[in-house]
PDB file of N, CA and C in Angstrom:
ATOM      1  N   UNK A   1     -55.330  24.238   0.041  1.00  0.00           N
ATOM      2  CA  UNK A   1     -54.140  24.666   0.732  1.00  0.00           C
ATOM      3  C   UNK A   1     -53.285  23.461   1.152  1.00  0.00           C
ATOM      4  N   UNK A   2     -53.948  22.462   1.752  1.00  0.00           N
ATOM      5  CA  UNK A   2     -53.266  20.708   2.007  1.00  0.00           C
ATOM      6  C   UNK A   2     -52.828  20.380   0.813  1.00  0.00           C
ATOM      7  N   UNK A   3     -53.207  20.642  -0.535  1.00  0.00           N
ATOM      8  CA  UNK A   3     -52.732  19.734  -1.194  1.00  0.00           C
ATOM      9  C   UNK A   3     -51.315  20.860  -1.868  1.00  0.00           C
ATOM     10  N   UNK A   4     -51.268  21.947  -1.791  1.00  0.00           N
ATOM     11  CA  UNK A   4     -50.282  22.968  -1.768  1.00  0.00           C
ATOM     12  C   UNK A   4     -49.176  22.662  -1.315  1.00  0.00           C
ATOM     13  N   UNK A   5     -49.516  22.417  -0.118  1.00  0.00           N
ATOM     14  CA  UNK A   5     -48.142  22.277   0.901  1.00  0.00           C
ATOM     15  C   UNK A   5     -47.838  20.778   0.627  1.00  0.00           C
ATOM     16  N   UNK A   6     -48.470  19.949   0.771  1.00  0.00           N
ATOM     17  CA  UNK A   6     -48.129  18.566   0.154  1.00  0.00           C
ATOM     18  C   UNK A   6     -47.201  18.159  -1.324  1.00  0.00           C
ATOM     19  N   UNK A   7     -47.605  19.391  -1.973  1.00  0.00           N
ATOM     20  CA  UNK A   7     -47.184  19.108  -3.614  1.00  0.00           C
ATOM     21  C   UNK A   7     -45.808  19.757  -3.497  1.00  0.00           C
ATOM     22  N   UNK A   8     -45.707  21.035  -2.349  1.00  0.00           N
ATOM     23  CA  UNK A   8     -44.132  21.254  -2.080  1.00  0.00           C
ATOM     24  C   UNK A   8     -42.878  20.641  -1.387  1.00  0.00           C
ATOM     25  N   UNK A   9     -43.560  19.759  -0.630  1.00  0.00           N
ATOM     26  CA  UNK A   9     -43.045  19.221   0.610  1.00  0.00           C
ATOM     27  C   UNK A   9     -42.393  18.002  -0.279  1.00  0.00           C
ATOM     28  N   UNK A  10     -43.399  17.739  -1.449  1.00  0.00           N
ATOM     29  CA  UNK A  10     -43.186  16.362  -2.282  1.00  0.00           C
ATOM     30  C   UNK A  10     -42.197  17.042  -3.001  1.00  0.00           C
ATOM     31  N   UNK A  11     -42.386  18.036  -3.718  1.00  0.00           N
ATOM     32  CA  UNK A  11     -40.980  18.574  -4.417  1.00  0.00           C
ATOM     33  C   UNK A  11     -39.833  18.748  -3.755  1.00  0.00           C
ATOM     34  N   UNK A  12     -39.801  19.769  -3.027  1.00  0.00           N
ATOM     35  CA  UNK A  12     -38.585  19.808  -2.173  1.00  0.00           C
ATOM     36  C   UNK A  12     -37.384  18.533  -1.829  1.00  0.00           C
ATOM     37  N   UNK A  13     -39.026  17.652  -1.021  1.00  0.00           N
ATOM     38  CA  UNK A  13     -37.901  16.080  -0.742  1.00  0.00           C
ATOM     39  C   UNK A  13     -37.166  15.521  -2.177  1.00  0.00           C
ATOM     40  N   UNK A  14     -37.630  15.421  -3.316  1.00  0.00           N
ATOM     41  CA  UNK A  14     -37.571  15.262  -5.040  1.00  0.00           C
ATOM     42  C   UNK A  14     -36.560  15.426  -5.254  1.00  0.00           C
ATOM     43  N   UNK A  15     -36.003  16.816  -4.815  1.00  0.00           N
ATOM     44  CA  UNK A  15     -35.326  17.627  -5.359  1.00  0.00           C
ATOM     45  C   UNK A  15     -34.355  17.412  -4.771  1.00  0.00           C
ATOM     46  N   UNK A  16     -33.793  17.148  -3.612  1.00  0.00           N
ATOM     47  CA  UNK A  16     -32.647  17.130  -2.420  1.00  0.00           C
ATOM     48  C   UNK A  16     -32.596  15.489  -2.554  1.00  0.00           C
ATOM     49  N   UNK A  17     -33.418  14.719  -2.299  1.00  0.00           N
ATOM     50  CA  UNK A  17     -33.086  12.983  -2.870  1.00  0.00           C
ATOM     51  C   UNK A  17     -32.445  13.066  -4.325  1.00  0.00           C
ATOM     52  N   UNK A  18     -32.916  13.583  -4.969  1.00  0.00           N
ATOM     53  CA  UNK A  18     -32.082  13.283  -6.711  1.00  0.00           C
ATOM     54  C   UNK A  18     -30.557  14.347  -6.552  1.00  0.00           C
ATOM     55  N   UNK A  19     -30.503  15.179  -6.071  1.00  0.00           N
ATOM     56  CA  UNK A  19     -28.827  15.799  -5.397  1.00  0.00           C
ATOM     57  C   UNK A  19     -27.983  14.281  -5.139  1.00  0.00           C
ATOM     58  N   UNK A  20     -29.028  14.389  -3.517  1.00  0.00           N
ATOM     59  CA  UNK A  20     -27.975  13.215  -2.867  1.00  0.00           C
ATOM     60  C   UNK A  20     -27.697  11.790  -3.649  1.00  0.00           C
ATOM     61  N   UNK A  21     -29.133  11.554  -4.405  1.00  0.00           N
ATOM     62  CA  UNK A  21     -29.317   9.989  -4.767  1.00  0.00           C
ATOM     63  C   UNK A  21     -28.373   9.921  -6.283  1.00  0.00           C
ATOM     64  N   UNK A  22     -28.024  11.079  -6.454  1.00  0.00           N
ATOM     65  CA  UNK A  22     -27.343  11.001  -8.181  1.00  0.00           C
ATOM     66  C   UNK A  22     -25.569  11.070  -7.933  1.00  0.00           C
ATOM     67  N   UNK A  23     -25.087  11.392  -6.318  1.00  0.00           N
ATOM     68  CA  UNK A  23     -23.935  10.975  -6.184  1.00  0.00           C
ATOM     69  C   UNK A  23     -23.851   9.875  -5.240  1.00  0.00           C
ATOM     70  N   UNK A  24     -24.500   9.324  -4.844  1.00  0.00           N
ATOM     71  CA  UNK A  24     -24.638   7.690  -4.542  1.00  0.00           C
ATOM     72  C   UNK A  24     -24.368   6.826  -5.715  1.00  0.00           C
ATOM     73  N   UNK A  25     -25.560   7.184  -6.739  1.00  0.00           N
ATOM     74  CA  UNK A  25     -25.071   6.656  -7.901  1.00  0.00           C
ATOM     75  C   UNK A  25     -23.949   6.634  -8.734  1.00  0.00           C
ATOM     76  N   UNK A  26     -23.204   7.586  -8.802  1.00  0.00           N
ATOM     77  CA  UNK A  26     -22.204   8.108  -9.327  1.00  0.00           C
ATOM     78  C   UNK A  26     -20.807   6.914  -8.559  1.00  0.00           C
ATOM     79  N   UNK A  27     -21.175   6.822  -6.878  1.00  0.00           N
ATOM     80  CA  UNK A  27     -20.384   6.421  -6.243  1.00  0.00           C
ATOM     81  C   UNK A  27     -20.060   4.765  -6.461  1.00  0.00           C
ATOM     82  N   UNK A  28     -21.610   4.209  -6.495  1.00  0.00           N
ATOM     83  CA  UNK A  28     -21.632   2.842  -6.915  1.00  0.00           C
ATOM     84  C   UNK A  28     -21.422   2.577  -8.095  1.00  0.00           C
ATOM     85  N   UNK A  29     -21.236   3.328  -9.626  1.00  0.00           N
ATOM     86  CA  UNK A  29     -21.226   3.677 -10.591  1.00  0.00           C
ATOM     87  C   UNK A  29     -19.604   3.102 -10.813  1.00  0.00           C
ATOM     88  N   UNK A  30     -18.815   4.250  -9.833  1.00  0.00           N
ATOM     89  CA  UNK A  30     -17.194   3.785 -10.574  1.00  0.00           C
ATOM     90  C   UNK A  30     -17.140   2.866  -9.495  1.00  0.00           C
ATOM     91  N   UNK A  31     -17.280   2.657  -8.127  1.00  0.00           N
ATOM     92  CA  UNK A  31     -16.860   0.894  -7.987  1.00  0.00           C
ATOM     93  C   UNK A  31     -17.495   0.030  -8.430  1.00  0.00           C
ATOM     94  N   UNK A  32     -18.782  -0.394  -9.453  1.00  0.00           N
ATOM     95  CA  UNK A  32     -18.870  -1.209 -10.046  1.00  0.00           C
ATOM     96  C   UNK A  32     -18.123  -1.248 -11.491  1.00  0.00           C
ATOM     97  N   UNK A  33     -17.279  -0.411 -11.638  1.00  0.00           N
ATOM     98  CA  UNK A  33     -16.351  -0.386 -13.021  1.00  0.00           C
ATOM     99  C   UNK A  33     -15.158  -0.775 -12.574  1.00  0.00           C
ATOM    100  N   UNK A  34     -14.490  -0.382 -11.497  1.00  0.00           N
ATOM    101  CA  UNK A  34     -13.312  -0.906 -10.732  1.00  0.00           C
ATOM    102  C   UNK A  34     -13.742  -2.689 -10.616  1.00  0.00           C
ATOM    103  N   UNK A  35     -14.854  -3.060 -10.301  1.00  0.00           N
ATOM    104  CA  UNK A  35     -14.736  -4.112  -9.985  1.00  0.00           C
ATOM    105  C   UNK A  35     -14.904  -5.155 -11.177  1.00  0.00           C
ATOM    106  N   UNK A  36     -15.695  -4.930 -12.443  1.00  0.00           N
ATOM    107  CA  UNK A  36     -15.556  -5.447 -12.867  1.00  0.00           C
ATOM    108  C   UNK A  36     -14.465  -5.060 -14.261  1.00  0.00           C
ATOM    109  N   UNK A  37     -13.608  -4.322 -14.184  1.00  0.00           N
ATOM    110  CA  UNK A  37     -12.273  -4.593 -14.691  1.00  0.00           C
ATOM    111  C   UNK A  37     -11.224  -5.398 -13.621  1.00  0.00           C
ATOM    112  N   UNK A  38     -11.301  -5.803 -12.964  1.00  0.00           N
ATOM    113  CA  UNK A  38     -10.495  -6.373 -12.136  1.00  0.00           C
ATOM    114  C   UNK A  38     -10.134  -8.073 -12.575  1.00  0.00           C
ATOM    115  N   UNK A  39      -8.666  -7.760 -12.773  1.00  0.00           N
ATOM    116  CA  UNK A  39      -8.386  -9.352 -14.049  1.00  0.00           C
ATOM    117  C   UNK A  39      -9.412 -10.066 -13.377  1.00  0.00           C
ATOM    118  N   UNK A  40      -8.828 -10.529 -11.756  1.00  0.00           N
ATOM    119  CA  UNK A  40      -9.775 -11.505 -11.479  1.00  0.00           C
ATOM    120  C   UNK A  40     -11.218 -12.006 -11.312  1.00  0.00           C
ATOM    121  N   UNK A  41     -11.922 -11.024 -11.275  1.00  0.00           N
ATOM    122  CA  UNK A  41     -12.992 -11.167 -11.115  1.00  0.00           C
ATOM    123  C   UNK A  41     -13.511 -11.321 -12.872  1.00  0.00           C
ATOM    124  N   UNK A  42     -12.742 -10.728 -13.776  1.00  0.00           N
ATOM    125  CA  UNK A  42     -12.860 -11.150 -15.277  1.00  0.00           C
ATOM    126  C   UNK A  42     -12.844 -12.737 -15.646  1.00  0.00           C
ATOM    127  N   UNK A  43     -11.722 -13.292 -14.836  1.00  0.00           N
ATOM    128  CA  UNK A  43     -10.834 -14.785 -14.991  1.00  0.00           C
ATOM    129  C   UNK A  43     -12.239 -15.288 -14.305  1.00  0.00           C
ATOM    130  N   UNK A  44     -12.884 -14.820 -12.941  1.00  0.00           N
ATOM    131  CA  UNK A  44     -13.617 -16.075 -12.748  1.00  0.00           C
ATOM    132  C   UNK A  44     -15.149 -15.978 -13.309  1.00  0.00           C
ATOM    133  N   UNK A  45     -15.956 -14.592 -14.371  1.00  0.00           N
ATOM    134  CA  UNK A  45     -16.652 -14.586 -14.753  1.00  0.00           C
ATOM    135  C   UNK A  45     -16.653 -15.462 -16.253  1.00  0.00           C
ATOM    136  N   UNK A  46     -15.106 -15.552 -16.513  1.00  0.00           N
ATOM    137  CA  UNK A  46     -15.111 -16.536 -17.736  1.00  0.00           C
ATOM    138  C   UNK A  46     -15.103 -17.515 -17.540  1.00  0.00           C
ATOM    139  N   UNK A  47     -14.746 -18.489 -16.292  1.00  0.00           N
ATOM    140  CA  UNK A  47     -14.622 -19.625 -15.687  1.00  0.00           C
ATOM    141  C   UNK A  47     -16.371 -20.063 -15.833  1.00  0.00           C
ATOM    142  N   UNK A  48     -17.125 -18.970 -14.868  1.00  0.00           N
ATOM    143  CA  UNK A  48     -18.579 -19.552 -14.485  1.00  0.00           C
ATOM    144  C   UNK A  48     -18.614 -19.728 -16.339  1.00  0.00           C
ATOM    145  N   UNK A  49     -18.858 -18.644 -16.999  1.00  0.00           N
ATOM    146  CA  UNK A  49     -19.399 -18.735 -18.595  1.00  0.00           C
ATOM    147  C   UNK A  49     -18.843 -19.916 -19.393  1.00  0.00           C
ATOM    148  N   UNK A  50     -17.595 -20.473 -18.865  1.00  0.00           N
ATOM    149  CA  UNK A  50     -17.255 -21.794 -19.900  1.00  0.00           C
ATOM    150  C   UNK A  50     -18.016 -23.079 -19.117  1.00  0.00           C
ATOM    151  N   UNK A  51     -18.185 -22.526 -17.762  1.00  0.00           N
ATOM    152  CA  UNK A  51     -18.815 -23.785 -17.284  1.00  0.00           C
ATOM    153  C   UNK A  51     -20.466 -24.304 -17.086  1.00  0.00           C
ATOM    154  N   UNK A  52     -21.001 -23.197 -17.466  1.00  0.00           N
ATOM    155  CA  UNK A  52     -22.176 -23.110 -17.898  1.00  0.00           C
ATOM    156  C   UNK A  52     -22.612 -23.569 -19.205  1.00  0.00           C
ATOM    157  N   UNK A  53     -21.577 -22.925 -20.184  1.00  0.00           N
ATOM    158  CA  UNK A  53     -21.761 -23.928 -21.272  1.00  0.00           C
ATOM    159  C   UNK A  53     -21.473 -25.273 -21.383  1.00  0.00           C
ATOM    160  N   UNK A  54     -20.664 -25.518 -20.746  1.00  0.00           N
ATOM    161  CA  UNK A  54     -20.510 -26.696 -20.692  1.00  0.00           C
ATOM    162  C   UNK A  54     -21.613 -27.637 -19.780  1.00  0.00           C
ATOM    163  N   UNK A  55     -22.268 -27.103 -19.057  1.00  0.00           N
ATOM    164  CA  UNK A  55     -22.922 -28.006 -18.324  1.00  0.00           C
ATOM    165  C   UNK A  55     -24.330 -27.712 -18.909  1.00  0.00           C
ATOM    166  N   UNK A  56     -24.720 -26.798 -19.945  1.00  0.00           N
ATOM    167  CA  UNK A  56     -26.111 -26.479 -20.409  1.00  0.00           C
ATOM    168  C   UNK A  56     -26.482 -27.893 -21.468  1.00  0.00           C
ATOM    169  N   UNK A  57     -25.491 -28.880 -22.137  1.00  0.00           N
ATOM    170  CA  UNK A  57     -26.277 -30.087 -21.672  1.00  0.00           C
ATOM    171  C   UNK A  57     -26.723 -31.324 -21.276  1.00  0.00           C
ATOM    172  N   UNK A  58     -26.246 -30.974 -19.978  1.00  0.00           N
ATOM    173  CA  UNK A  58     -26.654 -31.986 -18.904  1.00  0.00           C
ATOM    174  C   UNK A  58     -28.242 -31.031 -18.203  1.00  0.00           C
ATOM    175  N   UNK A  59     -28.228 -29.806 -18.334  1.00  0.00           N
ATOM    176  CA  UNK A  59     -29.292 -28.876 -17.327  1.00  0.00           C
ATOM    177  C   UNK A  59     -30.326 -29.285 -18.682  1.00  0.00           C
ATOM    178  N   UNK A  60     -30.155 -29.518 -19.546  1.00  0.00           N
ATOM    179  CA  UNK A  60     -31.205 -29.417 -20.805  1.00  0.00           C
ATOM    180  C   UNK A  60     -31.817 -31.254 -20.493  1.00  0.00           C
ATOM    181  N   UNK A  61     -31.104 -32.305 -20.368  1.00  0.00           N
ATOM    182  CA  UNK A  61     -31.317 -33.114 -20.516  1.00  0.00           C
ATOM    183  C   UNK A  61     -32.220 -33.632 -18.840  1.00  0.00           C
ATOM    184  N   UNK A  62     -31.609 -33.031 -17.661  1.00  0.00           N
ATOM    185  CA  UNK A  62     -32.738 -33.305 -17.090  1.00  0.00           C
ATOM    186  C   UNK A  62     -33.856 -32.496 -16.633  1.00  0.00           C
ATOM    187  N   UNK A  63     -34.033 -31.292 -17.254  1.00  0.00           N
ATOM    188  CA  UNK A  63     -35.116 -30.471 -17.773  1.00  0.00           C
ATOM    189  C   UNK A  63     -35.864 -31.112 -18.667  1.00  0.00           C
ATOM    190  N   UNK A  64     -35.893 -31.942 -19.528  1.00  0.00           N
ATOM    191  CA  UNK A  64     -36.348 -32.710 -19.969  1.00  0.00           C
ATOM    192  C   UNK A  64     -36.927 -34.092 -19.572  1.00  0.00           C
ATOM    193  N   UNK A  65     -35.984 -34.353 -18.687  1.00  0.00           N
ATOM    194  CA  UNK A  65     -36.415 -35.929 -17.833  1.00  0.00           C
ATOM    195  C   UNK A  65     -37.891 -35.320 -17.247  1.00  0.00           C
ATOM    196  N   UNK A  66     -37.780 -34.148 -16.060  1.00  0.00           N
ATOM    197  CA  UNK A  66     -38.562 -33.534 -14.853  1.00  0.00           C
ATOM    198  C   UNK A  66     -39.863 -33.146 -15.797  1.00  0.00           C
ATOM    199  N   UNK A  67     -39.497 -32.527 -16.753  1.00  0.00           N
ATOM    200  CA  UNK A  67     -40.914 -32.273 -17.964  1.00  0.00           C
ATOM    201  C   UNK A  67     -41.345 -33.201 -18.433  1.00  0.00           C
ATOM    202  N   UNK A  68     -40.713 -34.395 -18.578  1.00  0.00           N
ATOM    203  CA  UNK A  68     -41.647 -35.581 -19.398  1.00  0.00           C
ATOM    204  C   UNK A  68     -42.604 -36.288 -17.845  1.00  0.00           C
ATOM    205  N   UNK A  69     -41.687 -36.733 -16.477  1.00  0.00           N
ATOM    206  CA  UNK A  69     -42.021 -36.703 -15.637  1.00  0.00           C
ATOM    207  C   UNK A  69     -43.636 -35.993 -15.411  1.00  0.00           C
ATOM    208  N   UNK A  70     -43.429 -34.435 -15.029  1.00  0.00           N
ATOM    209  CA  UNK A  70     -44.599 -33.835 -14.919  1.00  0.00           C
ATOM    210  C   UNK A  70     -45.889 -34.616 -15.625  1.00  0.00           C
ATOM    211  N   UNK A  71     -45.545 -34.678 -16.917  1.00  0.00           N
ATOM    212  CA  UNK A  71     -46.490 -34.593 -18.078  1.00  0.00           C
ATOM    213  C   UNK A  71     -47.110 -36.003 -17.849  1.00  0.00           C
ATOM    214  N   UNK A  72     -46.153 -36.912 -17.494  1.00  0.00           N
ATOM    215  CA  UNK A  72     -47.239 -37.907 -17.037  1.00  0.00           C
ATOM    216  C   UNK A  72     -47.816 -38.287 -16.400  1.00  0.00           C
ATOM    217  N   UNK A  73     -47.221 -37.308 -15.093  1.00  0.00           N
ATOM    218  CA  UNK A  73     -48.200 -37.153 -14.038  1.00  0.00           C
ATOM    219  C   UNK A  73     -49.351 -36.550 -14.165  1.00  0.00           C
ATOM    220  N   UNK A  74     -49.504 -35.085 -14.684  1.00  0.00           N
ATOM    221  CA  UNK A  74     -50.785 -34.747 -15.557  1.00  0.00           C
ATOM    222  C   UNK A  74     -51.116 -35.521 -16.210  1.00  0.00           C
ATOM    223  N   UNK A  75     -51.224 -36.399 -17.046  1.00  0.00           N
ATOM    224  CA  UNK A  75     -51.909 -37.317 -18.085  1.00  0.00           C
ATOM    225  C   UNK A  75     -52.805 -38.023 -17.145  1.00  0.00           C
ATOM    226  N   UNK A  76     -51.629 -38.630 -16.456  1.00  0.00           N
ATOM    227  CA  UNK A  76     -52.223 -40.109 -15.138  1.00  0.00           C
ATOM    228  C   UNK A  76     -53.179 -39.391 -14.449  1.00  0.00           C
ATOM    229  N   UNK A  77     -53.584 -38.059 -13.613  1.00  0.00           N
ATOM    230  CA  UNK A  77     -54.106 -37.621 -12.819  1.00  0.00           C
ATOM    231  C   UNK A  77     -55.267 -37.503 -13.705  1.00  0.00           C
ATOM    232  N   UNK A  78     -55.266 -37.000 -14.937  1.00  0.00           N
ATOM    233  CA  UNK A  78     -56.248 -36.344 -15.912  1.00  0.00           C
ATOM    234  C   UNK A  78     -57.145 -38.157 -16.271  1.00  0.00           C
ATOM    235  N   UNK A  79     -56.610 -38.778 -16.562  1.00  0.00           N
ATOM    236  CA  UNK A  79     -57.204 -40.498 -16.789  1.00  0.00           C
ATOM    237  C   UNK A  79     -58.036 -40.900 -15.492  1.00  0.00           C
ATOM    238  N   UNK A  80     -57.388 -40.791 -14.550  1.00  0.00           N
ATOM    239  CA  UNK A  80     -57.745 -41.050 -13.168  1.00  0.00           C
ATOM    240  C   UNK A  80     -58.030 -40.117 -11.857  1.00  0.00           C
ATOM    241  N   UNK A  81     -59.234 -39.570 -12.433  1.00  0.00           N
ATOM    242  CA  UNK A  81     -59.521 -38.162 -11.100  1.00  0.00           C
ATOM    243  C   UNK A  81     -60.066 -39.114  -9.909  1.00  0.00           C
ATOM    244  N   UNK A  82     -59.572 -38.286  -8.853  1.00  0.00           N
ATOM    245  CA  UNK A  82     -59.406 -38.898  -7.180  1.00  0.00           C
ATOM    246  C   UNK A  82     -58.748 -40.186  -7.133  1.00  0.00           C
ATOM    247  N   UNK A  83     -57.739 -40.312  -7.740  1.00  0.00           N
ATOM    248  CA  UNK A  83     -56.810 -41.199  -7.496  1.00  0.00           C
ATOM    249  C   UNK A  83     -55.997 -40.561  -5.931  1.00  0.00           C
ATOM    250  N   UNK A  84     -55.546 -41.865  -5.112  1.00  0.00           N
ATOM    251  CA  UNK A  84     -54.349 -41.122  -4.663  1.00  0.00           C
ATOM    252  C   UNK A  84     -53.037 -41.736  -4.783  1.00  0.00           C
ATOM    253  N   UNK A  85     -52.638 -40.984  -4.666  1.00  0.00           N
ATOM    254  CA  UNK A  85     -51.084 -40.651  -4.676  1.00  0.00           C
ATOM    255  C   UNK A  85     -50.198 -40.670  -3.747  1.00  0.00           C
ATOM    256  N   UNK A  86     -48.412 -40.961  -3.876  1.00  0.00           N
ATOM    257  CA  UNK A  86     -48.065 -41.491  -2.831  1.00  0.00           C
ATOM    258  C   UNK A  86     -46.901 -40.106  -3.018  1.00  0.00           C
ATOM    259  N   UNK A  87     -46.167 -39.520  -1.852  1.00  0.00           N
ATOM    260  CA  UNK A  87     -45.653 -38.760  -1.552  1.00  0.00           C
ATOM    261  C   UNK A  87     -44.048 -38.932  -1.518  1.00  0.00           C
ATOM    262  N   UNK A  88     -43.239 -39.105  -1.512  1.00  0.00           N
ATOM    263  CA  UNK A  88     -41.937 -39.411  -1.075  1.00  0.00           C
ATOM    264  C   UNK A  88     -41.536 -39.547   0.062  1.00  0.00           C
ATOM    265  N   UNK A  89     -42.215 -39.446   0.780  1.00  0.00           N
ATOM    266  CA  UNK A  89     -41.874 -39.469   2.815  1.00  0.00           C
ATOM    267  C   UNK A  89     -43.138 -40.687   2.669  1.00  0.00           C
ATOM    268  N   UNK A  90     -43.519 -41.294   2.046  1.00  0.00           N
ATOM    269  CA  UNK A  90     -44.711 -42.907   2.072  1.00  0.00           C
ATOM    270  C   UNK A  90     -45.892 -42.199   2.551  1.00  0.00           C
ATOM    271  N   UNK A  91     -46.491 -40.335   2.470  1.00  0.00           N
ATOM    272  CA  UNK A  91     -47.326 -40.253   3.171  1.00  0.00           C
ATOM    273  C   UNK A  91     -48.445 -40.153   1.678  1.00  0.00           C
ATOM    274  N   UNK A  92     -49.969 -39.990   2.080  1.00  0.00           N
ATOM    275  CA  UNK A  92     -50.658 -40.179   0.787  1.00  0.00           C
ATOM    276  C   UNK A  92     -51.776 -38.865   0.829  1.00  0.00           C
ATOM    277  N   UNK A  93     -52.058 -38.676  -0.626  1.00  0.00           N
ATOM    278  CA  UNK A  93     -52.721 -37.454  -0.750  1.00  0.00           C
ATOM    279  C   UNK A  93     -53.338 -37.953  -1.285  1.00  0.00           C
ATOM    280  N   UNK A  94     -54.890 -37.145  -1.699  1.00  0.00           N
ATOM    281  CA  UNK A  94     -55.967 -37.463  -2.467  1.00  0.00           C
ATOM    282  C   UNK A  94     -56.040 -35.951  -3.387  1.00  0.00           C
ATOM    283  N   UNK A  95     -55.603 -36.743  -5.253  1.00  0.00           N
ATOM    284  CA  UNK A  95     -55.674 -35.643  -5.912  1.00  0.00           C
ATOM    285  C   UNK A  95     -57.013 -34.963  -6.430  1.00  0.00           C
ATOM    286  N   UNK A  96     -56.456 -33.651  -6.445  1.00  0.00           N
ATOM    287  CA  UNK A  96     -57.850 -33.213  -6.864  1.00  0.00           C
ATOM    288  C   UNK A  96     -58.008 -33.202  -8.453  1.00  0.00           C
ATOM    289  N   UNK A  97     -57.324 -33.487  -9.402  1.00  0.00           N
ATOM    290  CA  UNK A  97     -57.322 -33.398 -10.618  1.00  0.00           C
ATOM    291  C   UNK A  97     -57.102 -31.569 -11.275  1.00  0.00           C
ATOM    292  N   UNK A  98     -57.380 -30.998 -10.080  1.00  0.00           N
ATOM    293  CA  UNK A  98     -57.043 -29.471 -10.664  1.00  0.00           C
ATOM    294  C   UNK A  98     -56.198 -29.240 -11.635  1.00  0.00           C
TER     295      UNK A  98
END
């Protein structure tokens, strides 16, 4: 009988949330179409997109620096387990080689 009334109580709410929740949607639906037809917000999504390309490579090149970086820090740690290591604030850790 609990799980009766439970399985209606669950429908019911189901049923009256997808009413209300499908003109919410509807609502955020056309102002996100208003907004993005809007010249400007067009003008400055092409702005970010030319400037992204343009800066993808400089983001590639020190994505590359920070990865070669890493890698020799793994190498060095992997050569030398319980080494320590110095921090950027001069404070010192003892690695675990993990």
């Amino acid at each position: 009988m609990k799980k009766l009334l439970a399985l209606t109580i669950f429908a019911a709410g189901y049923v009256l949330g997808a009413k209300a929740g499908r003109e919410r949607y509807e609502q955020i639906r056309k102002l996100t179409m208003r907004v993005k037809s809007n010249p400007r917000v067009q003008d400055a999504a092409h702005h970010a997109a030319e400037m992204a390309r343009e800066q993808a490579p400089v983001v590639k090149d020190k994505f590359g620096e920070g990865a070669a970086k890493v890698r020799h820090k793994l190498s060095h740690d992997d050569e030398h387990p319980g080494a320590t290591s110095e921090t950027t604030n001069g404070s010192s850790y003892q690695s675990t080689g993990i």
